[in-house]
C-alpha atoms as a PDB file:
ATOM      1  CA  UNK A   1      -2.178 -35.134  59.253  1.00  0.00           C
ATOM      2  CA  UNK A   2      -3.761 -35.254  55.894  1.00  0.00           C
ATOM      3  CA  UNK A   3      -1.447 -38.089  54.664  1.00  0.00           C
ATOM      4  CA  UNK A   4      -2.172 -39.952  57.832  1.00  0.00           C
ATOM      5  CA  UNK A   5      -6.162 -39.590  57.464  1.00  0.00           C
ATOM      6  CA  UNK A   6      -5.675 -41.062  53.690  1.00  0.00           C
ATOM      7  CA  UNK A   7      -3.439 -44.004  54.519  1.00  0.00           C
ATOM      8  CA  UNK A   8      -4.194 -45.078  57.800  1.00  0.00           C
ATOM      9  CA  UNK A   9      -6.940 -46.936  59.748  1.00  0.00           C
ATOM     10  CA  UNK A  10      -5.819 -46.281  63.207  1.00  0.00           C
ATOM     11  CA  UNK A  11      -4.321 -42.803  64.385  1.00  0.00           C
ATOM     12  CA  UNK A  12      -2.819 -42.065  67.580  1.00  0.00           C
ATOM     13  CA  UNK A  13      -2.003 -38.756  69.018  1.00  0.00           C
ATOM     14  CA  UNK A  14       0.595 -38.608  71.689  1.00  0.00           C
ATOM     15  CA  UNK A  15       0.915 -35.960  74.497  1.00  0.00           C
ATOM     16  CA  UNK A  16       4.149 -34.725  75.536  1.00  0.00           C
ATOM     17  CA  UNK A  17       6.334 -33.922  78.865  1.00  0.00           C
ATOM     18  CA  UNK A  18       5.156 -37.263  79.226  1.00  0.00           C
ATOM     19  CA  UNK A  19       5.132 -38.535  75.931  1.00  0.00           C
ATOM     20  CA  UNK A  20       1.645 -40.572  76.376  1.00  0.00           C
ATOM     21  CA  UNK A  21      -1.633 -41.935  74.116  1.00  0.00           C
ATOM     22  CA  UNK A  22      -3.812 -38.849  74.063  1.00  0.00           C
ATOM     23  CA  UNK A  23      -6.608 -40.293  71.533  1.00  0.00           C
ATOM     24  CA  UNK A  24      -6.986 -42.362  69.405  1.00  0.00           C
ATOM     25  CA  UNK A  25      -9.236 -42.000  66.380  1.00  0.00           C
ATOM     26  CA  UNK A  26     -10.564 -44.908  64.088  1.00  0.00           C
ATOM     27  CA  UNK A  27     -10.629 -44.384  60.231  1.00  0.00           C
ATOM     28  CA  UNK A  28     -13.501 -45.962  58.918  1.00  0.00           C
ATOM     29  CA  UNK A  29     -13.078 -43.965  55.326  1.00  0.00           C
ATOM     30  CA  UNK A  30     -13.588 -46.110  52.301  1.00  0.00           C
ATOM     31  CA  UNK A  31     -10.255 -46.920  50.021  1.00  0.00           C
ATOM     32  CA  UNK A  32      -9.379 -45.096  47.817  1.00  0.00           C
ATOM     33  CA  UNK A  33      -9.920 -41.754  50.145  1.00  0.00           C
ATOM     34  CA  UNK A  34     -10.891 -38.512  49.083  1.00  0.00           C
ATOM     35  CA  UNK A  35      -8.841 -35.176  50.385  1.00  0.00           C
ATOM     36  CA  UNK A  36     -12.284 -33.568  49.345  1.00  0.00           C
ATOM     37  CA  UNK A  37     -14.911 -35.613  50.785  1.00  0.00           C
ATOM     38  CA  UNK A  38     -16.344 -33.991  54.090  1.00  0.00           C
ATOM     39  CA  UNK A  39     -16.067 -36.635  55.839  1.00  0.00           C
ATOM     40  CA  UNK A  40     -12.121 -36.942  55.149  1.00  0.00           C
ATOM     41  CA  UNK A  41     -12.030 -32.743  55.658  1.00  0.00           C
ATOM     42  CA  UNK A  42     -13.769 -33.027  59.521  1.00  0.00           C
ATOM     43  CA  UNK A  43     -11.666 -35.856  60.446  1.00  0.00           C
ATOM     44  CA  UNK A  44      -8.548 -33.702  59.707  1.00  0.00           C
ATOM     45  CA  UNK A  45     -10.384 -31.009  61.351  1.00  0.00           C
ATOM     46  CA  UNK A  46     -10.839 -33.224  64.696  1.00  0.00           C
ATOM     47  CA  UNK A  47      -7.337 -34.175  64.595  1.00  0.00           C
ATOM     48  CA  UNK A  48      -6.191 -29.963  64.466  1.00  0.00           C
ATOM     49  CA  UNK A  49      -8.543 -29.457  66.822  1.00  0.00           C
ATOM     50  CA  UNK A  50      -7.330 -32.383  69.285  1.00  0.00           C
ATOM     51  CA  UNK A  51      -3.509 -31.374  68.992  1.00  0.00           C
ATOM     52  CA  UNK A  52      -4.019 -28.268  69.839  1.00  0.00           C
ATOM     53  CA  UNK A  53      -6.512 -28.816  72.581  1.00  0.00           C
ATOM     54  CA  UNK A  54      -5.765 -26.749  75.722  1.00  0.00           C
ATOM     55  CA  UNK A  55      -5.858 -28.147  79.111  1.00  0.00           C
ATOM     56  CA  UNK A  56      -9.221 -27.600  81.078  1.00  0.00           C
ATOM     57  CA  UNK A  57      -9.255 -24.822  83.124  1.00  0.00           C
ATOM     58  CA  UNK A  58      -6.306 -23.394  82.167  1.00  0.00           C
ATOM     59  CA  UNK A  59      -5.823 -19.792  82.035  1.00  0.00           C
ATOM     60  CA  UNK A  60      -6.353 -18.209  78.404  1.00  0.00           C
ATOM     61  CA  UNK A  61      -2.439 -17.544  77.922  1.00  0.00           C
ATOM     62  CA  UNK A  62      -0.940 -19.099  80.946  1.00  0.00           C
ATOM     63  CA  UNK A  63       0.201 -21.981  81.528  1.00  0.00           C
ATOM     64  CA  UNK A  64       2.575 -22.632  78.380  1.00  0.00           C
ATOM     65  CA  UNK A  65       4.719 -25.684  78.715  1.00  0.00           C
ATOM     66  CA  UNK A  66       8.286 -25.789  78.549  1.00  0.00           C
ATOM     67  CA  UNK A  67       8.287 -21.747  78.955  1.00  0.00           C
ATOM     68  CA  UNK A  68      11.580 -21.836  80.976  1.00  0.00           C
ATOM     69  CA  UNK A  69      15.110 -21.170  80.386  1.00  0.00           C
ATOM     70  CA  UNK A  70      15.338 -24.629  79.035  1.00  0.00           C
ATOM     71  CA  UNK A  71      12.493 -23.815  76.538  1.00  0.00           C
ATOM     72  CA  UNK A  72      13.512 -25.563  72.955  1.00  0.00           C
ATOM     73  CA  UNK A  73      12.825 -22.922  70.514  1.00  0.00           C
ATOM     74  CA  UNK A  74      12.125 -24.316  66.431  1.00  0.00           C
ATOM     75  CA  UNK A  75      13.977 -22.254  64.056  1.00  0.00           C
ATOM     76  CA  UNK A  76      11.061 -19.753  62.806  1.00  0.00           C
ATOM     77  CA  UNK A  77      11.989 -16.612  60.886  1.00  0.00           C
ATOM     78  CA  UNK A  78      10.903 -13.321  62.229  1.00  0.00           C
ATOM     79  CA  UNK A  79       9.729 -12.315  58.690  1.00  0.00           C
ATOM     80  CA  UNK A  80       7.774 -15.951  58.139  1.00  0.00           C
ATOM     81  CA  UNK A  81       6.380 -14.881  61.920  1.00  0.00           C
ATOM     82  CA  UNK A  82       5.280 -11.132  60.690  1.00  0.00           C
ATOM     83  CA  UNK A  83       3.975 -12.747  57.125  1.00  0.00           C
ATOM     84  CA  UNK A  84       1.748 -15.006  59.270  1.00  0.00           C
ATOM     85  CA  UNK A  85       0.137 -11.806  61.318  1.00  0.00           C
ATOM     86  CA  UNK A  86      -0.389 -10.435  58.327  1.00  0.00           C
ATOM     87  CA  UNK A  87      -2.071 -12.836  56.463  1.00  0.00           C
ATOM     88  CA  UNK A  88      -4.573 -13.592  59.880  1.00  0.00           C
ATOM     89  CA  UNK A  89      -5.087 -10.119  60.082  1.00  0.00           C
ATOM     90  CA  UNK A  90      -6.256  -9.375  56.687  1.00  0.00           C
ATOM     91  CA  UNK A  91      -9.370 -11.326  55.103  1.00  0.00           C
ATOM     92  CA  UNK A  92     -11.045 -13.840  54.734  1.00  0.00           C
ATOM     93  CA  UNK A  93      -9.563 -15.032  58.217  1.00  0.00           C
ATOM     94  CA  UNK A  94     -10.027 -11.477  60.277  1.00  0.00           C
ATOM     95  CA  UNK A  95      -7.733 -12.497  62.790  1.00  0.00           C
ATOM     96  CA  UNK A  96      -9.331 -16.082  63.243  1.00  0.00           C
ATOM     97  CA  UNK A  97      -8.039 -18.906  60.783  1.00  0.00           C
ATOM     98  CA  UNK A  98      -8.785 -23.132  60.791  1.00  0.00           C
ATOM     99  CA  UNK A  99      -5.672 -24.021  60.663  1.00  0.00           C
ATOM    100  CA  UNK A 100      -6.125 -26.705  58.038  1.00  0.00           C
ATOM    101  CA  UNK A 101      -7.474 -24.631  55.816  1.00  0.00           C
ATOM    102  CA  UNK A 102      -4.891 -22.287  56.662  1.00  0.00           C
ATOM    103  CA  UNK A 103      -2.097 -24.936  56.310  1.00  0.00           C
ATOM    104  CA  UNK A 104      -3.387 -25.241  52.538  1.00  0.00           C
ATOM    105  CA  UNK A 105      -3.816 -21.846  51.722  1.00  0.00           C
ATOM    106  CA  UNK A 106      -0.090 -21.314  52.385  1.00  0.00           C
ATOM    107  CA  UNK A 107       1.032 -24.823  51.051  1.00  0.00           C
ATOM    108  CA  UNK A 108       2.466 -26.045  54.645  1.00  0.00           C
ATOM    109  CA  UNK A 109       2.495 -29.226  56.480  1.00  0.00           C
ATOM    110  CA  UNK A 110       1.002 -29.883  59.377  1.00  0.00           C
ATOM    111  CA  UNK A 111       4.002 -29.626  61.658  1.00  0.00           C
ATOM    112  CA  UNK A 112       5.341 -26.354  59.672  1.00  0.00           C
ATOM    113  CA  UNK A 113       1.656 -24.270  60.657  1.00  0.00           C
ATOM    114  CA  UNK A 114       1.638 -25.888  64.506  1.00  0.00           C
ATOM    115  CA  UNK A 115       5.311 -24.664  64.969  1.00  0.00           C
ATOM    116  CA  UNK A 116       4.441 -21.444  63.334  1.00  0.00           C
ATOM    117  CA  UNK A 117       1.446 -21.387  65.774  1.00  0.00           C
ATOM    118  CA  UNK A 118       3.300 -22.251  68.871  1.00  0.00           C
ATOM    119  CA  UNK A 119       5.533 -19.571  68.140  1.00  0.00           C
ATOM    120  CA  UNK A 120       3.058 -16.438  67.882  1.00  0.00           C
ATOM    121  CA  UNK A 121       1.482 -18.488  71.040  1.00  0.00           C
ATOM    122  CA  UNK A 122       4.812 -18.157  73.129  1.00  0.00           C
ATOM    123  CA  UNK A 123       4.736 -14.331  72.144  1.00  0.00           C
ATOM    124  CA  UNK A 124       1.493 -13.948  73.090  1.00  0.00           C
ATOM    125  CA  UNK A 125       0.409 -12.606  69.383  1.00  0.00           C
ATOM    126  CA  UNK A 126      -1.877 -15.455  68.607  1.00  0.00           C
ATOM    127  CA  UNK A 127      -3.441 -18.346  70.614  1.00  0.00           C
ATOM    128  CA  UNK A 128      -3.411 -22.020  69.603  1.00  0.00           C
ATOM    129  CA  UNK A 129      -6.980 -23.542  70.624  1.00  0.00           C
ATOM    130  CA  UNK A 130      -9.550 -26.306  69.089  1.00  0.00           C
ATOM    131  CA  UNK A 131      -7.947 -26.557  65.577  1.00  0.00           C
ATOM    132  CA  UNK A 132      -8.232 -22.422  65.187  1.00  0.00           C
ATOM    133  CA  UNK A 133      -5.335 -19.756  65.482  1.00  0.00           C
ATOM    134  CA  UNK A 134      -6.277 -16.619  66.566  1.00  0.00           C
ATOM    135  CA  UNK A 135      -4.938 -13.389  66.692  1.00  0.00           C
ATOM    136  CA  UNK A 136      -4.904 -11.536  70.343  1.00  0.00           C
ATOM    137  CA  UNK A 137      -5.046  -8.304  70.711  1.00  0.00           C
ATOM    138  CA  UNK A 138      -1.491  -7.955  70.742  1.00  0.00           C
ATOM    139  CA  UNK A 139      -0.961  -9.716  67.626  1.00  0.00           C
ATOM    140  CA  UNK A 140      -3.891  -7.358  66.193  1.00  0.00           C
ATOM    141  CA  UNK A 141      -1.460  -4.168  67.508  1.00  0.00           C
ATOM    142  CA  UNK A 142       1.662  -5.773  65.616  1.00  0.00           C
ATOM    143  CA  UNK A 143       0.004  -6.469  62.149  1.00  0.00           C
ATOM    144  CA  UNK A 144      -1.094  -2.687  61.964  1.00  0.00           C
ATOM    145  CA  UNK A 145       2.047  -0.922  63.415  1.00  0.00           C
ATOM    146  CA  UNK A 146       5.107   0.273  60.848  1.00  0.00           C
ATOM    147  CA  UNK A 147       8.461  -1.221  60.622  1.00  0.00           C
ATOM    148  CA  UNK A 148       9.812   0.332  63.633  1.00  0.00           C
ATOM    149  CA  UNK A 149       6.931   0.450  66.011  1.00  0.00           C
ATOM    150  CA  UNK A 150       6.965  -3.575  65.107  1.00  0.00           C
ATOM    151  CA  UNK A 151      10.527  -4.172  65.932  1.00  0.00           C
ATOM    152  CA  UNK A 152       9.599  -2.555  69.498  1.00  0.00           C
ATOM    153  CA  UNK A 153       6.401  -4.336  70.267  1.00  0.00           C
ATOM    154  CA  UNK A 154       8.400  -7.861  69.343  1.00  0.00           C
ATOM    155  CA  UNK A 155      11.443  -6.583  71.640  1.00  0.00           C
ATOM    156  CA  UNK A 156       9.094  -6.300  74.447  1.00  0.00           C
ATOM    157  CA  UNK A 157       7.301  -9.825  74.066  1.00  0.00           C
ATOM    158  CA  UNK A 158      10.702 -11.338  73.436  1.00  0.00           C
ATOM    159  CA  UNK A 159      12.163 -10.192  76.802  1.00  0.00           C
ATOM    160  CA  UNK A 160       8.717 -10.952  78.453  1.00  0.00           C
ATOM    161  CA  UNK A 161       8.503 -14.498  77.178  1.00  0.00           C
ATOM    162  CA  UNK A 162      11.318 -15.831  76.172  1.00  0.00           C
ATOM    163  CA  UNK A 163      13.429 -16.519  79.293  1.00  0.00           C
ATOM    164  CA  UNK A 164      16.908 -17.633  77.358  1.00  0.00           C
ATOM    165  CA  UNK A 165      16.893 -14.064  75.569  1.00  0.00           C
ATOM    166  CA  UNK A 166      16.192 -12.290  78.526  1.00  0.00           C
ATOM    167  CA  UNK A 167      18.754 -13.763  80.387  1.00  0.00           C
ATOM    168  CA  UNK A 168      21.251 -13.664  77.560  1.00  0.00           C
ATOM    169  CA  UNK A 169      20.174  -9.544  77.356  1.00  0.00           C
ATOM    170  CA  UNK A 170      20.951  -9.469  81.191  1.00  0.00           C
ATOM    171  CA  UNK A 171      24.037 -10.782  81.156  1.00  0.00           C
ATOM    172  CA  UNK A 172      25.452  -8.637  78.212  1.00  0.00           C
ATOM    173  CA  UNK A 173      23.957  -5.675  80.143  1.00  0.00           C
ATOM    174  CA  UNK A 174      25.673  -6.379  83.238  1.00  0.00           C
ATOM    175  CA  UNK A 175      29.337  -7.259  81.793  1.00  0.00           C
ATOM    176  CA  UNK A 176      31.555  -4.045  81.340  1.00  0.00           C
ATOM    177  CA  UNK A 177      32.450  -6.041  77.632  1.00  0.00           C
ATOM    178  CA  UNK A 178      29.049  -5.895  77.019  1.00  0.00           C
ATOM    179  CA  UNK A 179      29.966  -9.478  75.612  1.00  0.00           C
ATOM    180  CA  UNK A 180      29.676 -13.235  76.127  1.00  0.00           C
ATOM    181  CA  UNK A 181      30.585 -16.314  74.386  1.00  0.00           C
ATOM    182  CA  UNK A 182      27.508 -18.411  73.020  1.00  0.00           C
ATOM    183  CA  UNK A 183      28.625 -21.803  74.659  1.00  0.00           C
ATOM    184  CA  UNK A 184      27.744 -19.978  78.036  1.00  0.00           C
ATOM    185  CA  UNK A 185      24.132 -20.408  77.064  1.00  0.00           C
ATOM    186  CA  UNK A 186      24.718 -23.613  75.113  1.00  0.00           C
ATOM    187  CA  UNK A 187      26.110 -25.142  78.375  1.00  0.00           C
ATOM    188  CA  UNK A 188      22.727 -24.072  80.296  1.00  0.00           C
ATOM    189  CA  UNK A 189      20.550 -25.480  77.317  1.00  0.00           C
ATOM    190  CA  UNK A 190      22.289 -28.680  76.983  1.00  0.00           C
ATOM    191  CA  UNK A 191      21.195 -29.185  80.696  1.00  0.00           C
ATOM    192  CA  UNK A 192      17.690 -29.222  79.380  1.00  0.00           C
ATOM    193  CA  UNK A 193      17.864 -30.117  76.283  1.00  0.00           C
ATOM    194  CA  UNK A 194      19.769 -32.681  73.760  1.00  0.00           C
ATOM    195  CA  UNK A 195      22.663 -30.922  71.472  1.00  0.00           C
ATOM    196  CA  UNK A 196      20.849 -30.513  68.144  1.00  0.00           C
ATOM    197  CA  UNK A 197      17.674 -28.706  70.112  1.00  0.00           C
ATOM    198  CA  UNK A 198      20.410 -26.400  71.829  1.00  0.00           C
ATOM    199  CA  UNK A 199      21.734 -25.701  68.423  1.00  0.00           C
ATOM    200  CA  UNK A 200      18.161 -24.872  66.906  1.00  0.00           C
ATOM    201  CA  UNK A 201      17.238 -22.835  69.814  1.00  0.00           C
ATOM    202  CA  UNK A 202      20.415 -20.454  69.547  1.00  0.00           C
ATOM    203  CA  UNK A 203      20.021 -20.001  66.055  1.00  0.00           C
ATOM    204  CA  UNK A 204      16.236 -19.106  66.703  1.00  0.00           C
ATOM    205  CA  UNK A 205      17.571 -16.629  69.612  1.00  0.00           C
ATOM    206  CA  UNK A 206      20.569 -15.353  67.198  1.00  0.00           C
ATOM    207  CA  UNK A 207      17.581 -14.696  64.468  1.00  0.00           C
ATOM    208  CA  UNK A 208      15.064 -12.821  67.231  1.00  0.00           C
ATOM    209  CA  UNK A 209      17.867 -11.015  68.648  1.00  0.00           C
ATOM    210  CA  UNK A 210      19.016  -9.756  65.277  1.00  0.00           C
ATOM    211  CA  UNK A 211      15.485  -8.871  64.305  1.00  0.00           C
ATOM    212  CA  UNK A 212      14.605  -7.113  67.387  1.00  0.00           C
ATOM    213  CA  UNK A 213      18.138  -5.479  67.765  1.00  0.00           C
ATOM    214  CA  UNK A 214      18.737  -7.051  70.893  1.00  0.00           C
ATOM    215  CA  UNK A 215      22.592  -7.696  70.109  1.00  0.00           C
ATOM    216  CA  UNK A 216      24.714  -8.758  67.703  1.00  0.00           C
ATOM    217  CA  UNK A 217      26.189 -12.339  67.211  1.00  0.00           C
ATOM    218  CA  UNK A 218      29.269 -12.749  65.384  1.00  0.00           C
ATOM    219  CA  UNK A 219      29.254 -16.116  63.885  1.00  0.00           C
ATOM    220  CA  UNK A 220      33.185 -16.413  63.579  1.00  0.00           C
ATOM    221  CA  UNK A 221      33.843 -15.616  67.461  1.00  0.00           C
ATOM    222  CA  UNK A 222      30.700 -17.123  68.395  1.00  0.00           C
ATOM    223  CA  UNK A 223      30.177 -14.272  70.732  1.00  0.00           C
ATOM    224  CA  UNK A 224      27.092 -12.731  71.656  1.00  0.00           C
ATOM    225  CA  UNK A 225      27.330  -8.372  72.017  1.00  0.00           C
ATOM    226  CA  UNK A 226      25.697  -4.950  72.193  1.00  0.00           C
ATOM    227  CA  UNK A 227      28.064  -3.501  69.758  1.00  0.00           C
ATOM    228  CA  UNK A 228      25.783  -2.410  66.705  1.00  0.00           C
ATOM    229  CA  UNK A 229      22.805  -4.870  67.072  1.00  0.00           C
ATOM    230  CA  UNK A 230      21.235  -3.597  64.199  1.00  0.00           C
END
């Protein structure tokens, strides 16, 4: 966003599921920009704020696009995910960060924070809105809670609100195994999704999973189990 606001004079901002002009915002910043000048840091700020810009009358936490089975799910690390509580949590932010100013305080791009954000969204630990991430009560519970207690609350949200891993949990439950090969949810995903999201989105499940103790996925078989999850 930031390398946009200092090159550009035109910026468009494109909705998806349709993919569609959202806004458009003029730059009328003298050359050469400043990343300090106000005027330069509220223009960023609009642009957060209009990217992550709920629809109106929508439910707080409802409503999530894309929150089916066929979900794609970026590759976010369960420990990157708990740092992030953390840090909101704890001051200055108090459970309420601008997520440019977050962005720079942890030295990530634009689309690293909004993935990171749309993650604790899905899990219902923080909220996307306006430019600001905020922690919910949930996410308030997690960043407080040892080790343990952690790994349960994030087992519960996973199974809530992410449909692929509560199917895949289902399905190893029901089996007598207590197996199944990973291209039986790679066939379901690739009906939703191209081949490279399906990929990213197992290896995101595989990572959960692992964290949560879920199951187990051995990478040789490529087989998904309840044998020693942990």
């Amino acid at each position: 966003i930031e390398e946009a606001v200092l090159m550009c004079d035109r910026i468009l901002v494109f909705s998806s599921n349709p993919g569609r002009v959202a806004a458009e915002f003029k730059v009328d910043l003298p050359h050469p920009r400043n990343r300090l000048d106000p005027a330069f840091r509220q223009l960023v700020d609009q642009l957060y704020g209009r990217m992550t810009q709920r629809p109106t009358k929508a439910p707080a936490l409802e409503g999530i696009q894309g929150t089916g089975v066929g979900m794609v799910l970026r590759h976010v690390s369960s420990n990157v995910l708990s740092g992030l509580i953390e840090t909101l949590a704890a001051p200055p932010y108090d459970g309420h960060a601008d997520l440019p100013v977050l962005a720079n305080s942890l030295q990530l791009e634009a689309d690293e924070i909004l993935h990171l954000g749309e993650s604790l969204q899905l899990l219902r630990f923080a909220q996307l809105s306006e430019g600001d991430l905020v922690l919910t009560e949930f996410g308030k519970r997690f960043a407080n809670l040892e080790t343990d207690a952690r790994k349960k609350l994030f087992t519960e949200h996973l199974i809530a609100y992410v449909p692929v891993i509560g199917l895949i949990k289902r399905v190893l439950d029901e089996r007598p195994s207590h197996t199944a090969p990973a291209a039986r949810f790679r066939n379901e995903l690739e009906d939703h999704m191209s081949e490279e999201d399906a990929d990213d989105t197992l290896k995101t499940i595989v990572s959960w999973g692992r964290y949560a103790e879920l199951f187990a996925y051995d990478e040789q078989s490529e087989t998904f189990s309840l044998e020693n999850p942990g």
